[in-house]
N, C-alpha and C. Protein backbone atom coordinates (compact mmCIF):
# COMPACT_ATOMS: atom_id res chain seq x y z
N UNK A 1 85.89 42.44 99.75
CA UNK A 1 86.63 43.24 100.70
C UNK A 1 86.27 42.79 102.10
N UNK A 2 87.35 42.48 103.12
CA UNK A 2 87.13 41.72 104.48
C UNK A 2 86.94 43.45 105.28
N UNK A 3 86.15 43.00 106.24
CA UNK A 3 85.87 44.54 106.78
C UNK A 3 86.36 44.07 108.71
N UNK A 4 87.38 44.99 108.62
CA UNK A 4 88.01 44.94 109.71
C UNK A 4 87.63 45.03 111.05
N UNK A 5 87.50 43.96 111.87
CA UNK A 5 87.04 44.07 113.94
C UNK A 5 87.95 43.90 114.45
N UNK A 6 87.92 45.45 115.56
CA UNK A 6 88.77 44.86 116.54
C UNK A 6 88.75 44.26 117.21
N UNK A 7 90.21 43.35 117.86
CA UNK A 7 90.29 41.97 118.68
C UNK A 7 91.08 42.32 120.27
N UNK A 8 90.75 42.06 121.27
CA UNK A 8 91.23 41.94 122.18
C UNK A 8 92.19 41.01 122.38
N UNK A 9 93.38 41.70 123.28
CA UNK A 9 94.83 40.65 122.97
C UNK A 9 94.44 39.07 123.60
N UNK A 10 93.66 39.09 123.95
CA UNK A 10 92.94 37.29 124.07
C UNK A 10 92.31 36.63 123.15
N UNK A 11 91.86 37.53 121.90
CA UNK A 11 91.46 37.03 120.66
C UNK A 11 89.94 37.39 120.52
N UNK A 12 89.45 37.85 121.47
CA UNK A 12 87.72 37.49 121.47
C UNK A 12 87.88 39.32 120.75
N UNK A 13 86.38 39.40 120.18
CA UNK A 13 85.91 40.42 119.67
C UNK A 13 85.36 41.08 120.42
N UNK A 14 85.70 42.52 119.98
CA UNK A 14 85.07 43.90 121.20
C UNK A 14 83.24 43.94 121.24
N UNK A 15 83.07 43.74 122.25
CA UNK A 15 81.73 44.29 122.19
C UNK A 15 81.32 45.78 121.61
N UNK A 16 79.98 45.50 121.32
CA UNK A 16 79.47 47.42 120.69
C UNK A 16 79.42 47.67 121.54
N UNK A 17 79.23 47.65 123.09
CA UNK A 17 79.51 48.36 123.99
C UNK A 17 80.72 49.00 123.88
N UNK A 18 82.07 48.35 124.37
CA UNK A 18 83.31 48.58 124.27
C UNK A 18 83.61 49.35 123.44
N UNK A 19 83.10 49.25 122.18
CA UNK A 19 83.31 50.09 121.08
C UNK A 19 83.00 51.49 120.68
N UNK A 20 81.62 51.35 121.98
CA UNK A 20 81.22 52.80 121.95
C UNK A 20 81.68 53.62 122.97
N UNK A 21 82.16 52.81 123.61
CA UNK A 21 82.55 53.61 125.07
C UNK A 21 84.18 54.18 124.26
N UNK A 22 84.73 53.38 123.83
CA UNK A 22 86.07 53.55 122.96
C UNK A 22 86.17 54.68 122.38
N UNK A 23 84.90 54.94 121.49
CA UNK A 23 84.73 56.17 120.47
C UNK A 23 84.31 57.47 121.51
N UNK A 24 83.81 57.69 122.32
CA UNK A 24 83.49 58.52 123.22
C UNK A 24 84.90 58.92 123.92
N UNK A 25 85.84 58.20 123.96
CA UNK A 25 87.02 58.08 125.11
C UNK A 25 87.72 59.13 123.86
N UNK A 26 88.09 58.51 122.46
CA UNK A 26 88.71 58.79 122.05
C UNK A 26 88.31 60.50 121.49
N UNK A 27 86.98 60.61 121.42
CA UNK A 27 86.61 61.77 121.07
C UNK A 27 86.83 63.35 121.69
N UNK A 28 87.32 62.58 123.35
CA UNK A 28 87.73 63.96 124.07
C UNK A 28 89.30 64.18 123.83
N UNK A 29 89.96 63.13 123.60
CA UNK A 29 91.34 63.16 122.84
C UNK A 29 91.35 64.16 121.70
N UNK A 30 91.08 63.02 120.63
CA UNK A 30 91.18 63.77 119.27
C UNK A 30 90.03 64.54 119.14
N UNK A 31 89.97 65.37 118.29
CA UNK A 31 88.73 66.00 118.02
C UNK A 31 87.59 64.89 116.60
N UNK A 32 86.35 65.25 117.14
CA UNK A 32 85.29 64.47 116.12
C UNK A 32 85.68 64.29 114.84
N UNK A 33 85.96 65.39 114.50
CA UNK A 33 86.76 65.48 112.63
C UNK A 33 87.65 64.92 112.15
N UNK A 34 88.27 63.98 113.30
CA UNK A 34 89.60 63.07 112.98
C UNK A 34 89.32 62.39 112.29
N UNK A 35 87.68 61.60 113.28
CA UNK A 35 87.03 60.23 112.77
C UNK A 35 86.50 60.37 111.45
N UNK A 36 86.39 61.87 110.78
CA UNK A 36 85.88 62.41 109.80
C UNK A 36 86.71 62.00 108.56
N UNK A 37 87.76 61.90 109.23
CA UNK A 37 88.38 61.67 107.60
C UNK A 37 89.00 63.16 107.55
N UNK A 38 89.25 64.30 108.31
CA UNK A 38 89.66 65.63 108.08
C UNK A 38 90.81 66.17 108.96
N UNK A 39 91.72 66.66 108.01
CA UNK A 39 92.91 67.14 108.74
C UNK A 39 92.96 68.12 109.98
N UNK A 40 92.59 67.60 111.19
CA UNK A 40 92.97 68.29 111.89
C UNK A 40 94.18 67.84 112.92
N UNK A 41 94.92 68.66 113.65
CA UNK A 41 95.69 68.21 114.51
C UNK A 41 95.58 67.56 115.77
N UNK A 42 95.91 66.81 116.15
CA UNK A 42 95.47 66.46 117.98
C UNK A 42 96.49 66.99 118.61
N UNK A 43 95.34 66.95 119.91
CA UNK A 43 96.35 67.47 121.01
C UNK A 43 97.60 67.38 121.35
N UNK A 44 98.38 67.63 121.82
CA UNK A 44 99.80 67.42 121.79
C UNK A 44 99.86 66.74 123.11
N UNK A 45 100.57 65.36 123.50
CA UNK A 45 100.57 65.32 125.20
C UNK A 45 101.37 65.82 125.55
N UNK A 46 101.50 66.27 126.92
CA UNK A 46 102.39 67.04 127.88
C UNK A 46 102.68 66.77 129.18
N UNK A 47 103.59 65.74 129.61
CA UNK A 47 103.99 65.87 130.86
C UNK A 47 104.89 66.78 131.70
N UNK A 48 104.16 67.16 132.97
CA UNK A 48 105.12 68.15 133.67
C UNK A 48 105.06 68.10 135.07
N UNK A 49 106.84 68.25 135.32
CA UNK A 49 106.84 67.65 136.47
C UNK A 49 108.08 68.60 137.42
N UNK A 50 108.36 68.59 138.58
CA UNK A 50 108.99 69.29 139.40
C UNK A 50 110.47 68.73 139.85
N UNK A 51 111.35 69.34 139.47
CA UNK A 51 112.68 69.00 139.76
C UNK A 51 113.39 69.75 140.79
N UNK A 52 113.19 69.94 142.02
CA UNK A 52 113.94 70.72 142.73
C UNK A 52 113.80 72.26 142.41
N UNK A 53 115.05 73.13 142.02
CA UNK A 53 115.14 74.04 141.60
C UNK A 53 114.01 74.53 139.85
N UNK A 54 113.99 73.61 139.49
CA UNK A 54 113.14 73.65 138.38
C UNK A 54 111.90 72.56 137.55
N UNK A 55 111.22 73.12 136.51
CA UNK A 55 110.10 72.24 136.17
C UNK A 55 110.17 72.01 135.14
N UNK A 56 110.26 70.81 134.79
CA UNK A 56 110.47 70.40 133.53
C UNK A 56 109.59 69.60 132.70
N UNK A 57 109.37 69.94 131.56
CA UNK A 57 107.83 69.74 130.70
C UNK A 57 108.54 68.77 129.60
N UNK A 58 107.84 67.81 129.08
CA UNK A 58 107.73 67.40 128.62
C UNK A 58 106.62 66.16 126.83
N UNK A 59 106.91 67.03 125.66
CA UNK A 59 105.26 67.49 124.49
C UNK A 59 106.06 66.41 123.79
N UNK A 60 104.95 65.56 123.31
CA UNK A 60 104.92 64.89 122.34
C UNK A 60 104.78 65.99 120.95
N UNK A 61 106.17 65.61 120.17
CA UNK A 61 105.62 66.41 118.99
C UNK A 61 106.39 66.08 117.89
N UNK A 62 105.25 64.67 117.49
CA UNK A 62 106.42 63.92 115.91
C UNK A 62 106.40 64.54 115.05
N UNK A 63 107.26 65.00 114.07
CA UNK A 63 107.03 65.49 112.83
C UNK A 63 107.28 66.81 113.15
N UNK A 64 107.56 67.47 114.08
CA UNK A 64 107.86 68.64 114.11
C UNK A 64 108.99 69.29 114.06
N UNK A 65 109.31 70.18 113.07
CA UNK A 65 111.17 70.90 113.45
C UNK A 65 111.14 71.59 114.52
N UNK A 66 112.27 72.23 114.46
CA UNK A 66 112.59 73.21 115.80
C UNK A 66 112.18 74.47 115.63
N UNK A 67 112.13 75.09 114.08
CA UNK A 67 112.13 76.11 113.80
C UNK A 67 110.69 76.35 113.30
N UNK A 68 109.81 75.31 113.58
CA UNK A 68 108.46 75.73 113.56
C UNK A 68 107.46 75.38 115.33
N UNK A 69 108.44 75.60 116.12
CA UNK A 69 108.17 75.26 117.61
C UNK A 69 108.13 76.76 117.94
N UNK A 70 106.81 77.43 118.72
CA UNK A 70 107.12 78.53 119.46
C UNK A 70 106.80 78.08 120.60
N UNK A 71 107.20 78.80 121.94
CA UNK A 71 107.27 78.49 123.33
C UNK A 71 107.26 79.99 123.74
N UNK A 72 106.28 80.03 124.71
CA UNK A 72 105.92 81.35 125.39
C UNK A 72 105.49 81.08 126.97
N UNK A 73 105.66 82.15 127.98
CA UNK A 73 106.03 81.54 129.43
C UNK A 73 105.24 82.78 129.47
N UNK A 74 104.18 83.16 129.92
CA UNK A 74 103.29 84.46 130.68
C UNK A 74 103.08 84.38 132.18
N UNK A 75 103.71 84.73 133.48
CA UNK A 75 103.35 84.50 134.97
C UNK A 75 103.36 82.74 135.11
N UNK A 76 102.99 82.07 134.96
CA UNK A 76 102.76 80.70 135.50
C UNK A 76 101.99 79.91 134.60
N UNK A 77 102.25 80.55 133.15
CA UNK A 77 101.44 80.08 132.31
C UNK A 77 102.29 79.47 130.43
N UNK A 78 102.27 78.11 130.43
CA UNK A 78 103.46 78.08 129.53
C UNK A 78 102.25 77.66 128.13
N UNK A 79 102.84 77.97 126.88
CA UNK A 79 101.84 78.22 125.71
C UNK A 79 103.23 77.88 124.48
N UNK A 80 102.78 76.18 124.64
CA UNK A 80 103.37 76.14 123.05
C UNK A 80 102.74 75.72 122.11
N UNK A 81 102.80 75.98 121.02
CA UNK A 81 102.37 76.65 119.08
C UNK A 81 103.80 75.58 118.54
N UNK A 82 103.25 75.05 117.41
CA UNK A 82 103.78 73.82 116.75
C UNK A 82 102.46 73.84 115.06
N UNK A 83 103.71 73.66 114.29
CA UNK A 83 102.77 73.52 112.99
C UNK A 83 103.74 72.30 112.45
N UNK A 84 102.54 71.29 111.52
CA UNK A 84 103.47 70.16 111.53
C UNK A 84 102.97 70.20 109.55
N UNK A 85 103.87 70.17 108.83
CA UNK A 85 103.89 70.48 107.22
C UNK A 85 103.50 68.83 106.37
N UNK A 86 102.64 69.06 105.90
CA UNK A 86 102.71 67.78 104.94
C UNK A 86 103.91 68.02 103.56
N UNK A 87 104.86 67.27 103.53
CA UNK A 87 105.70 67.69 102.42
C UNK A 87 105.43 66.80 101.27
N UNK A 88 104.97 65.88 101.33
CA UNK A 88 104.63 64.74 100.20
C UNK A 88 103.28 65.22 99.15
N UNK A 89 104.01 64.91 98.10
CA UNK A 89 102.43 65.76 97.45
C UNK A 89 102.12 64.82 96.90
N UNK A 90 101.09 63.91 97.59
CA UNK A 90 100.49 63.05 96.97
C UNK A 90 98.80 63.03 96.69
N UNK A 91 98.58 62.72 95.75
CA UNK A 91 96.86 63.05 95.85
C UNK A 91 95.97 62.04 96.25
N UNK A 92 95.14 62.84 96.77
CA UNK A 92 94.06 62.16 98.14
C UNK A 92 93.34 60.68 96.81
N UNK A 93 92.67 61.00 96.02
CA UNK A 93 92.74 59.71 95.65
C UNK A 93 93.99 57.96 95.28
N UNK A 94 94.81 58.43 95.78
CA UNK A 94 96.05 57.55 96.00
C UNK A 94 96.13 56.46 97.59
N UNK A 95 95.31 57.73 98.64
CA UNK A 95 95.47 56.96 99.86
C UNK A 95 95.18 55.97 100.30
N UNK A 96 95.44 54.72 100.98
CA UNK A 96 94.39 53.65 101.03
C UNK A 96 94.14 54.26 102.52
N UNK A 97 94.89 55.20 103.36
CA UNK A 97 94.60 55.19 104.83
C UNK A 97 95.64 56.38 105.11
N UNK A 98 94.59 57.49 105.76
CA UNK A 98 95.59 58.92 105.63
C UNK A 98 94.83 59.16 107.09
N UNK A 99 95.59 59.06 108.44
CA UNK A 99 95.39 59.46 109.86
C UNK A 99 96.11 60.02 110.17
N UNK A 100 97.19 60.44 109.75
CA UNK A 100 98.21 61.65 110.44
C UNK A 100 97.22 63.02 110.03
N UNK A 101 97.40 63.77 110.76
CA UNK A 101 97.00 65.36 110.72
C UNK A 101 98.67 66.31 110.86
N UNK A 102 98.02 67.14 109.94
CA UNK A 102 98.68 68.21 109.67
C UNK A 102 98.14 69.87 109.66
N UNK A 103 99.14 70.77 110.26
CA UNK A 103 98.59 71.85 110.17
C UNK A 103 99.01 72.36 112.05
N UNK A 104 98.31 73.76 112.32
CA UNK A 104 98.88 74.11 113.78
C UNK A 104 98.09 73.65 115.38
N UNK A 105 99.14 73.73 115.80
CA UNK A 105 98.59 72.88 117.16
C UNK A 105 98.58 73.78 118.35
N UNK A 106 98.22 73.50 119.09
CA UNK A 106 98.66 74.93 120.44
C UNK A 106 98.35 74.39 121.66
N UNK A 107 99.02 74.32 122.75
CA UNK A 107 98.77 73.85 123.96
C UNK A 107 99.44 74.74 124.68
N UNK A 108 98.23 75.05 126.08
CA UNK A 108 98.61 75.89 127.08
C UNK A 108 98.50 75.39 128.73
N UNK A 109 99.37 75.36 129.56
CA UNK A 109 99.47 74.80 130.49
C UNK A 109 99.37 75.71 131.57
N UNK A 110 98.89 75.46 133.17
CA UNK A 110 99.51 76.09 134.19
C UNK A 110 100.90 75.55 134.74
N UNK A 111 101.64 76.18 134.93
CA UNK A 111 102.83 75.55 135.63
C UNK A 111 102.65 75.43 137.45
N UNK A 112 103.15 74.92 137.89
CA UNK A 112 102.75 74.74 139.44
C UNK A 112 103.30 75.77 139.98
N UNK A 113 104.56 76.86 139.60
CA UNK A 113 104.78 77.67 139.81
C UNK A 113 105.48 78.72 139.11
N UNK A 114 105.95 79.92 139.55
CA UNK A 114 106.05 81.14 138.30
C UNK A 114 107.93 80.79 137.83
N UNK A 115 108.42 80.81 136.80
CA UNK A 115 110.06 80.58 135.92
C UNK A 115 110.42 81.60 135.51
N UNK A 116 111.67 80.83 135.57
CA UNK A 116 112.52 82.53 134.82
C UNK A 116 112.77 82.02 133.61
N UNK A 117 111.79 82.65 132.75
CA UNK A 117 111.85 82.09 131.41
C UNK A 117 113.13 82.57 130.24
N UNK A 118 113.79 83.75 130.87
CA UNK A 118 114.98 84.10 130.51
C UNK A 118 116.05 82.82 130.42
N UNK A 119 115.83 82.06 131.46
CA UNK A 119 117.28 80.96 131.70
C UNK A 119 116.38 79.65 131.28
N UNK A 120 116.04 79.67 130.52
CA UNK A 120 114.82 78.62 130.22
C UNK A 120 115.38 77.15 128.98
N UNK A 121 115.60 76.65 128.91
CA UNK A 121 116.44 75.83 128.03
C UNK A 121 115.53 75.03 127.05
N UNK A 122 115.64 74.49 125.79
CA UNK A 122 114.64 73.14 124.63
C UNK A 122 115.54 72.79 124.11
N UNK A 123 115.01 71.81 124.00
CA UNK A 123 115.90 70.79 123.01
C UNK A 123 114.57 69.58 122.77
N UNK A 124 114.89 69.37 120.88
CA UNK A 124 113.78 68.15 120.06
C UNK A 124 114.71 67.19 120.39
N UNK A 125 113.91 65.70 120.73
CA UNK A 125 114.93 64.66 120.57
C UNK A 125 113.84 63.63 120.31
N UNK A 126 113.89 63.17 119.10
CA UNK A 126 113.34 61.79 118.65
C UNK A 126 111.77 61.81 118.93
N UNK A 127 111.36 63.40 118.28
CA UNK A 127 109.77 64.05 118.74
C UNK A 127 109.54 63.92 119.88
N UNK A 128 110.23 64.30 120.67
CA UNK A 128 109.59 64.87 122.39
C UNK A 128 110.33 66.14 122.59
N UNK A 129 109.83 67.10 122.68
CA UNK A 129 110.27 68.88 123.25
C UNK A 129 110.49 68.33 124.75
N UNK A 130 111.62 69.02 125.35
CA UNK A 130 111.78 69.05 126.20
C UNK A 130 112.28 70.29 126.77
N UNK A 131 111.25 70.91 128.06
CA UNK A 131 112.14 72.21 128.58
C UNK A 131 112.37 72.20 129.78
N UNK A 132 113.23 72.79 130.04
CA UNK A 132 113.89 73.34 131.56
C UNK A 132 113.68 74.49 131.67
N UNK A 133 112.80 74.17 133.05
CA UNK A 133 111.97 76.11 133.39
C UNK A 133 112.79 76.09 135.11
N UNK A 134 113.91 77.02 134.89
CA UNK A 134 113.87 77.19 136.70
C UNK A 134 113.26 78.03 137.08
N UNK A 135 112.72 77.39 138.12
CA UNK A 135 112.08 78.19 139.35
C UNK A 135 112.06 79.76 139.34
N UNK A 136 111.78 80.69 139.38
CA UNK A 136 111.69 81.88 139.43
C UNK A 136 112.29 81.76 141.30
N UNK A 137 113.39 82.59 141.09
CA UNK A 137 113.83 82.91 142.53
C UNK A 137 112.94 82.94 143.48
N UNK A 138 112.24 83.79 143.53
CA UNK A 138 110.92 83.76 144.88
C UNK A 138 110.98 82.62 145.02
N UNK A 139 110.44 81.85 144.36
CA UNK A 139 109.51 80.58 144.61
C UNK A 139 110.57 78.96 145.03
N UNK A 140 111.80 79.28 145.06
CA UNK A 140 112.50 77.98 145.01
C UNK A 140 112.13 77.61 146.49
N UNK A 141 112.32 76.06 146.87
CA UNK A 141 112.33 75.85 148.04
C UNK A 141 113.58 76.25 148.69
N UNK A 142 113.91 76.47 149.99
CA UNK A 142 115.19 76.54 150.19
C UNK A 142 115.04 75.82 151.87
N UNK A 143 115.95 75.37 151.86
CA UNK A 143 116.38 74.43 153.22
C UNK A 143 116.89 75.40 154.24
N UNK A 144 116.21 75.13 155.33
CA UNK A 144 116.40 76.14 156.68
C UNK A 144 117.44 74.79 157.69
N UNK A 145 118.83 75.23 157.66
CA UNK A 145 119.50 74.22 159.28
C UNK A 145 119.21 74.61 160.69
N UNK A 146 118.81 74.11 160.87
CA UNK A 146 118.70 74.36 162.17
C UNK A 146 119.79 73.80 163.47
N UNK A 147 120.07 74.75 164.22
CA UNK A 147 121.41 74.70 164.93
C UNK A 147 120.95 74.42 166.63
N UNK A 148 121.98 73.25 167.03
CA UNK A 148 121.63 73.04 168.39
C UNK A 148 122.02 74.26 168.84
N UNK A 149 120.67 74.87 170.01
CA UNK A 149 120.69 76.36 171.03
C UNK A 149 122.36 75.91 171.65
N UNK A 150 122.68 77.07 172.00
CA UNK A 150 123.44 77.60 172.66
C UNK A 150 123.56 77.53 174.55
N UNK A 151 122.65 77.09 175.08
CA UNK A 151 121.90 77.23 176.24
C UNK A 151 122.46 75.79 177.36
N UNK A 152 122.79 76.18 178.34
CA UNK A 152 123.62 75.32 178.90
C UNK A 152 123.05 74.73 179.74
């Protein structure tokens, strides 16, 4: 059995330095139990970003339906819940290499500012959630004109 090193795209082999610094990097990512060999889920990523009138987020979430996606908006605080199903029933002595995780996930964000989660829009597309949070009235920017005085 050949026992596998990783290679840097120049060909040379990672130092145990590199390697440890690697495993440390990756450990605040995934959780320790990944490397374990044990189903847990990782974090979900989340980009979020400001569109004018509204903020729009953006979760990595492969393998997930729609109808196991919850999304919750508290003051300035957005909280989504995702459970991802193993449907294959295959038994663990069969695997040569089992790194997907399965089971529930939960990520909670601050938003930069408070939404009207009433007018709030999702849509899955090709595992990325995507939402549209507008602005909570208070908070939109709004443009002041200013008018040449009157003054002669």
């Amino acid at each position: 059995m050949s026992s596998m090193v990783p290679r840097r795209q120049t060909g040379e082999m990672v130092s145990l330095r590199d390697a440890i610094d690697r495993m440390f990097q990756e450990s605040f990512v995934r959780p320790w139990s990944a490397f374990m060999g044990t189903s847990v889920p990782e974090a979900m990523a989340v980009d979020v970003y400001d569109q004018d009138d509204k903020i729009v987020v953006e979760a990595a979430m492969p393998g997930v339906k729609p109808e196991d996606i919850d999304i919750r908006v508290q003051g300035d605080v957005l909280t989504i819940k995702a459970e991802t199903k193993q449907e294959k029933d295959v038994s663990e002595e069969r695997y040569t290499y089992k790194e997907r995780s399965y089971g529930m996930m939960q990520r909670s964000v601050s938003l930069p500012s408070e939404v009207n989660a009433d007018a709030a829009e999702a849509s899955l597309d090709n595992g990325v959630l995507k939402l549209s949070l507008p602005k909570a009235e208070g908070v939109r920017t709004k443009s002041i004109k200013v008018k040449p005085s009157q003054e002669s």
